[in-house]
Each structure stands twice: as C-alpha cells, then as structure tokens.
Protein backbone atom coordinates (compact mmCIF):
# COMPACT_ATOMS: atom_id res chain seq x y z
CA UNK A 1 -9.38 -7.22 -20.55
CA UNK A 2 -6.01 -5.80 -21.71
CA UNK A 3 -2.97 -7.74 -23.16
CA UNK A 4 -0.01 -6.64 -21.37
CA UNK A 5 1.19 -6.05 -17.72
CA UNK A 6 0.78 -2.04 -18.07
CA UNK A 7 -3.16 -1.89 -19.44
CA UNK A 8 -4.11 -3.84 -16.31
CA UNK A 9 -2.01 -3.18 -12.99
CA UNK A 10 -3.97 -0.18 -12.10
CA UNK A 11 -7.51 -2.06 -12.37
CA UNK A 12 -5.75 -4.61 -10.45
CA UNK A 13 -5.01 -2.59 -8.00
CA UNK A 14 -8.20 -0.71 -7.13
CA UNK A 15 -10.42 -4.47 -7.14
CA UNK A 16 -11.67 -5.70 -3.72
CA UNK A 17 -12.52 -9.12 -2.32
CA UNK A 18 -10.35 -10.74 -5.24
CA UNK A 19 -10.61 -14.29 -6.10
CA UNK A 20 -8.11 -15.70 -8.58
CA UNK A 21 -9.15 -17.95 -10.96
CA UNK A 22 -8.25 -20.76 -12.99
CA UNK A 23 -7.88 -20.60 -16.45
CA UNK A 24 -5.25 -20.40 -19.60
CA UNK A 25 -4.24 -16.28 -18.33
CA UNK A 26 -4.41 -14.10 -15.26
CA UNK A 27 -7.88 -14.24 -14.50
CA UNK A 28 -9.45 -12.22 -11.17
CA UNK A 29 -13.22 -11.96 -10.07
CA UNK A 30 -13.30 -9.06 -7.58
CA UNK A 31 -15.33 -5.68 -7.39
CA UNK A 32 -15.05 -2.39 -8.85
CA UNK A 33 -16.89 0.41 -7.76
CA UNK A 34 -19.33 -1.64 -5.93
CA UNK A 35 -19.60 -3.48 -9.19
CA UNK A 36 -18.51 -7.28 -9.58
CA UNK A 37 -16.01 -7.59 -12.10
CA UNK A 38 -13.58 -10.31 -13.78
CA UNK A 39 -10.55 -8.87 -15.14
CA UNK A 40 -7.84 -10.28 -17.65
CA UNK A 41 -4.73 -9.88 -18.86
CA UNK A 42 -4.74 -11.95 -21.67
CA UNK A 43 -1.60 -11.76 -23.47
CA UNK A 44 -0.54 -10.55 -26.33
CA UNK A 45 -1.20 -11.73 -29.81
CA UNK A 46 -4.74 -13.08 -31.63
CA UNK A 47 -5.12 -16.55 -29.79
CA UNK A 48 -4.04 -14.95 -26.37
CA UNK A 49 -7.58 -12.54 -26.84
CA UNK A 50 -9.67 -15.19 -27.66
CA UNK A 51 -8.49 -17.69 -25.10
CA UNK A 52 -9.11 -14.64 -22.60
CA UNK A 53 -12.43 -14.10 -24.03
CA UNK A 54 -13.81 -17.55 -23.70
CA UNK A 55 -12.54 -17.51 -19.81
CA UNK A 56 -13.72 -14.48 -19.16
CA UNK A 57 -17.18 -15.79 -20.23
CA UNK A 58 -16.86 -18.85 -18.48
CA UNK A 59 -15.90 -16.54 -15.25
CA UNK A 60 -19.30 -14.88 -15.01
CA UNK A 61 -18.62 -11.80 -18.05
CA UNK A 62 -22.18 -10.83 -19.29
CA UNK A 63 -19.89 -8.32 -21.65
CA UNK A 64 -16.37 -7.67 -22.22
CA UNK A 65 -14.25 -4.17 -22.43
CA UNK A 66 -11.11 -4.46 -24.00
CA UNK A 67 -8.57 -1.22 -22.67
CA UNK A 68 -5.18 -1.06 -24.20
CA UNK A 69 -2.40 0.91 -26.49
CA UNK A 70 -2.87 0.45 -30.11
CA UNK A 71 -0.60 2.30 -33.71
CA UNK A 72 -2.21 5.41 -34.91
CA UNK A 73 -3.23 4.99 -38.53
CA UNK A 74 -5.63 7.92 -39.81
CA UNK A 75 -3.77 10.66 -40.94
CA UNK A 76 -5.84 12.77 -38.50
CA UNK A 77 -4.84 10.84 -35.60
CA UNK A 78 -1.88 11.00 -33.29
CA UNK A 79 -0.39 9.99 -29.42
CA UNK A 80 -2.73 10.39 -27.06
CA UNK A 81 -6.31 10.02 -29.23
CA UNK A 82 -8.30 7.27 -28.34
CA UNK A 83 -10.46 4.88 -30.79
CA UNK A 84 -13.72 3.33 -29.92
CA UNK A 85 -13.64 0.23 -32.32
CA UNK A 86 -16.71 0.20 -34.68
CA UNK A 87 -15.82 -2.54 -37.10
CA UNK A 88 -13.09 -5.07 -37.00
CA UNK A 89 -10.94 -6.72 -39.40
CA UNK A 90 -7.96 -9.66 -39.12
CA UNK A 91 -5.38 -7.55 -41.12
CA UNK A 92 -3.08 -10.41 -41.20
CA UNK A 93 -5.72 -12.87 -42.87
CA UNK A 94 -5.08 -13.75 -46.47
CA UNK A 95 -7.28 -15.99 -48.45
CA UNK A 96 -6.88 -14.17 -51.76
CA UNK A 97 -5.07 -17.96 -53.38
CA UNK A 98 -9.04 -18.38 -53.05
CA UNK A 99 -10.67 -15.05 -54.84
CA UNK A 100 -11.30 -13.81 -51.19
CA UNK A 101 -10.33 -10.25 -50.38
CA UNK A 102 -7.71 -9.80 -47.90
CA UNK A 103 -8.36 -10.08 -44.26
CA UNK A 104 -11.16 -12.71 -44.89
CA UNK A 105 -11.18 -15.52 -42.84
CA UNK A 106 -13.14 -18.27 -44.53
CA UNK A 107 -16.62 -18.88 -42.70
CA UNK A 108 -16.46 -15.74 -41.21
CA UNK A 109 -18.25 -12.15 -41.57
CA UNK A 110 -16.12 -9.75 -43.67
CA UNK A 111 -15.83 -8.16 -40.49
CA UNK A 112 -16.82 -7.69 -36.89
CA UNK A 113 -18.60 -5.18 -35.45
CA UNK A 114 -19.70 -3.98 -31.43
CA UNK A 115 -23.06 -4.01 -29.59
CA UNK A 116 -23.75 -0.69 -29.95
CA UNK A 117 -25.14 0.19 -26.91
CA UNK A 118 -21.80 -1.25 -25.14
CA UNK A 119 -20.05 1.23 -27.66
CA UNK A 120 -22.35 4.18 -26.78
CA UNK A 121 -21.28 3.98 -23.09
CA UNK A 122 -17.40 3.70 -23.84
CA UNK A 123 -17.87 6.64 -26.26
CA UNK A 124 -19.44 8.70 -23.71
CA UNK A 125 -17.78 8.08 -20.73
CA UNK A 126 -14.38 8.51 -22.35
CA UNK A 127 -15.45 12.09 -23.75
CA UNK A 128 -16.33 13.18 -20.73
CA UNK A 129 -12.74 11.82 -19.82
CA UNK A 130 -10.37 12.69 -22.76
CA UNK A 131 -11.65 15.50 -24.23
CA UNK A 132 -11.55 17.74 -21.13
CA UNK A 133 -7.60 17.02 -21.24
CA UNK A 134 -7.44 17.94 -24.96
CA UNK A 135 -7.54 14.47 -26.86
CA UNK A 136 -9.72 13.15 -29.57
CA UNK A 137 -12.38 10.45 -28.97
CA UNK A 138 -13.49 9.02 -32.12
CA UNK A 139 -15.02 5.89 -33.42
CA UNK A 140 -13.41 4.01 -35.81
CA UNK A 141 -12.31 0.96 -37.27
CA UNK A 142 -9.42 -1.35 -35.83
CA UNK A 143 -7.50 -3.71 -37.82
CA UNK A 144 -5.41 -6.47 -35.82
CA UNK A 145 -2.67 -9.07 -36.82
CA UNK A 146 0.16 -11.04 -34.63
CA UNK A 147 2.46 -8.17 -36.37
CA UNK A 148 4.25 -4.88 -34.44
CA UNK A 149 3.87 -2.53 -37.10
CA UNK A 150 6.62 -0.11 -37.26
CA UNK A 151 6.56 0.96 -40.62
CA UNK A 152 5.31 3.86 -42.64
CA UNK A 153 4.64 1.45 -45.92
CA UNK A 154 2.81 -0.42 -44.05
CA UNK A 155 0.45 2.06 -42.23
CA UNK A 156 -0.26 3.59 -45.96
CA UNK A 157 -1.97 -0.02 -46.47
CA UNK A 158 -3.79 -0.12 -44.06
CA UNK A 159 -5.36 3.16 -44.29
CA UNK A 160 -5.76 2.09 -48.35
CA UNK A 161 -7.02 -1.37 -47.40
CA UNK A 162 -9.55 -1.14 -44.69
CA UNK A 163 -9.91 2.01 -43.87
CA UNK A 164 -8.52 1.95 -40.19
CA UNK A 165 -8.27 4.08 -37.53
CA UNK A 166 -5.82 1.99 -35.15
CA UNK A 167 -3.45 -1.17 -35.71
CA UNK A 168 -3.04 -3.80 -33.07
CA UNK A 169 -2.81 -7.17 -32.25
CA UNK A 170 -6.12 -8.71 -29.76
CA UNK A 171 -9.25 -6.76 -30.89
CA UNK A 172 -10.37 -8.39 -34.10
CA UNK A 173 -9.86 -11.80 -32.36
CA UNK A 174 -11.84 -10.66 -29.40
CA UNK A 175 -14.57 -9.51 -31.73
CA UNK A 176 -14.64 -12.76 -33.46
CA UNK A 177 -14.87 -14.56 -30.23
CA UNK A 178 -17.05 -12.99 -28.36
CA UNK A 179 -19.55 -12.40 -31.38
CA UNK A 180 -19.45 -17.08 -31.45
CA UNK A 181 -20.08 -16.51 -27.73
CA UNK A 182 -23.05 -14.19 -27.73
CA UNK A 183 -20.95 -11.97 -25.16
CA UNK A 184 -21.07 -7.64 -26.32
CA UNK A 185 -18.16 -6.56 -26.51
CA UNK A 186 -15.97 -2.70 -27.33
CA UNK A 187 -12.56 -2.71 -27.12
CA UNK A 188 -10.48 1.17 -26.28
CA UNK A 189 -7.58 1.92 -28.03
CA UNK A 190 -5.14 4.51 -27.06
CA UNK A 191 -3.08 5.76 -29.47
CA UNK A 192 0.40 5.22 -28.07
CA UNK A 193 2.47 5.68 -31.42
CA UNK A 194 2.10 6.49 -35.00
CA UNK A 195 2.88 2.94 -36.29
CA UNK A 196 6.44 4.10 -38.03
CA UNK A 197 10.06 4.06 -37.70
CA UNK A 198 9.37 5.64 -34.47
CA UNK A 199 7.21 3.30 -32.98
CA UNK A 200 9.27 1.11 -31.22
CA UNK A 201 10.63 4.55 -28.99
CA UNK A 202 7.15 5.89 -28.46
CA UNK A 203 5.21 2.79 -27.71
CA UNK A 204 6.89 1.92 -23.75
CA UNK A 205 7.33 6.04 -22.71
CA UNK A 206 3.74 6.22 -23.22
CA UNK A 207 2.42 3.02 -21.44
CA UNK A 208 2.40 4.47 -17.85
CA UNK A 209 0.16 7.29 -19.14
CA UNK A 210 -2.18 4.57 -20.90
CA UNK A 211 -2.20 2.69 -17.68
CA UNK A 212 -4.02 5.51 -15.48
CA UNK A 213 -6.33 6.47 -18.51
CA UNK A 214 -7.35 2.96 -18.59
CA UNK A 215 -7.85 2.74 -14.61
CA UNK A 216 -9.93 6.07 -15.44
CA UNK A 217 -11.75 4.20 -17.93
CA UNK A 218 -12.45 1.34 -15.73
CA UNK A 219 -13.81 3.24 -12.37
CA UNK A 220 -16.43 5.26 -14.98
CA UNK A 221 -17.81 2.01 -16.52
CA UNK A 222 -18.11 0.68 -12.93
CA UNK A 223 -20.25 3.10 -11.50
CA UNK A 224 -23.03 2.93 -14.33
CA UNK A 225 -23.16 -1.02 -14.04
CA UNK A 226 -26.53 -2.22 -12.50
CA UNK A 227 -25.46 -3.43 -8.80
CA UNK A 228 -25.68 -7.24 -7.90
C-alpha cells in the first residue's frame, strides 16, 4: 500500500498478469517476483488507509506493507533515513475533555503495534538495502494525523509527546485497521523532510528517489514470499 501516486507507480509498473479491482481506491491483484500480490494506492489521509486496508483484505492480503515518505522527527534523524514503525499512535486524537491522554481514541489500545515477524523481514531486507548506500534503518515509533506538519513547534511535541521517530498521515489508521482485521501489518517510512519550515520544498524533490527505494523494497519482500 502507499498513499500517493509517487510511492506506488514503480510497483505498478513491474506487476504482471494485472487484474483491476473493484473497490473504494486503486486496487490491482497481479504478481511480483513470481509472488501474487494486491497493491493499493489508498489515498491520503486516516480514512483513505483504512478504507484501503479493509479492501486490500477483502482482495486476498494475508498481510499488508505500507511504503511511503513520512517528516523526520528524532533529532538523530534526517532525509533519506528510513523508519520501520514499532508502535503507533493517532497524534491528532484528543480525548483529554475526558481525563484521557492525548492521542487516545476511546475503545482503543493506547497504541498500535506490528507483527513482529512482518517487522523483522522489513528491517532486514531494507538494511541490506539502505545501509549499503549510507542511510539509517531504524525502528521506531510513527505518529499519524490528517495534518502536513511543517513546523518546528510542532515537531518539538511530538518528540515530547510520544516519543516519535516519523510524522505522517495513513500508518496509525492502518495499524488500527488491520489489528480489527486480524491482517499483520509494517508500514516503511522514508524520511523525505524534517517536518519544518522547510518541509513543504523538500517533501516533492525527494519523492522520485522514494519511489525507486520503495520499488526496491517491494521486489526484496517478493522474492522471500512462499510461492502459490
């Protein structure tokens, strides 16, 4: 899965014997590697990943691998690093009226987190990737909200709040979703900006770069997958 136009063209591109399928986004079933696949492009925003999520599911998906850009926020962090999510949090959530801490969503864990073996695979096939071309691969955890955040302020409270490694706006919702639908789930995050004032200029140069990674990403995943 991946939100936007960019984090999917590639994968799109390399699938054979495509079907396209119904459903409330672009939805394919093809094969990858010898591998059969069903890839999205949900969307951006919360209710765009989940609606994606369920579809994907209902498409065949026995687990789901979310590949797309995301804000830097750990100070150690910068353009380029990639984040393996390891526990996810609505950012944008606020039930403190109620005594809740913020980015609680009534009913609901305090946050998500991965199947770990899912996460085990990313991690390693995307050191074996990244690292040999001088980035950081690190797991951390991703906060998400229906908010561009292009503010300094702002990335200082997230870092104070929750801890996060990476701001964005689908993977918290896909973890809630796919932990109601019993689906595993990781979602890849590469850092295309720092989250600040200069967000808005960083975030579309580095797209294109993001968009092979992912493609990279994709292939690697494919050729460990059991064949049917």
């Amino acid at each position: 899965m991946g939100a936007m136009e960019d984090e999917v063209r590639l994968i799109r591109a390399d699938l054979e014997e495509i079907e396209e399928l119904d459903g409330p986004c672009e939805l394919l079933r093809g094969r990858l590697e010898g591998t059969p696949v069903v890839l999205a492009k949900c969307g951006i925003g919360k209710v765009n990943a989940a609606l994606a999520a369920s579809a994907m599911v209902q498409a065949g998906a026995t687990s789901i691998v979310f590949t797309g850009v995301a804000g830097a926020v750990a100070s150690e962090l910068g353009i380029g690093d990639v984040v393996v999510g390891n526990k996810f949090s609505q950012h944008d959530a606020d039930d403190t009226a109620f005594g809740n801490p913020i980015g609680i969503i009534p009913g609901e864990p305090p946050f998500w987190e991965p199947n770990p073996d899912l996460s085990a695979a990313v991690l390693d096939a995307l050191r074996e990737l990244e690292e040999p071309r001088g980035h950081q691969v690190v797991a951390g955890p991703i906060v998400s909200g229906d908010q561009f955040i292009a503010q300094a302020e702002k990335v200082a409270w997230l870092r104070a709040t929750f801890g996060a490694s990476a701001v964005e706006m689908e993977g918290a919702a896909l973890a809630q979703a796919a932990s109601h639908l019993g689906v595993p789930f990781a979602v890849v995050r590469i850092l295309s900006d720092s989250a600040d004032g200069d967000a808005v200029a960083d975030f579309p140069a580095f797209l294109n770069d993001a968009a092979h990674r992912g493609r990279d990403l994709a292939h690697a995943l494919a050729k460990q997958a059991p064949r049917t």
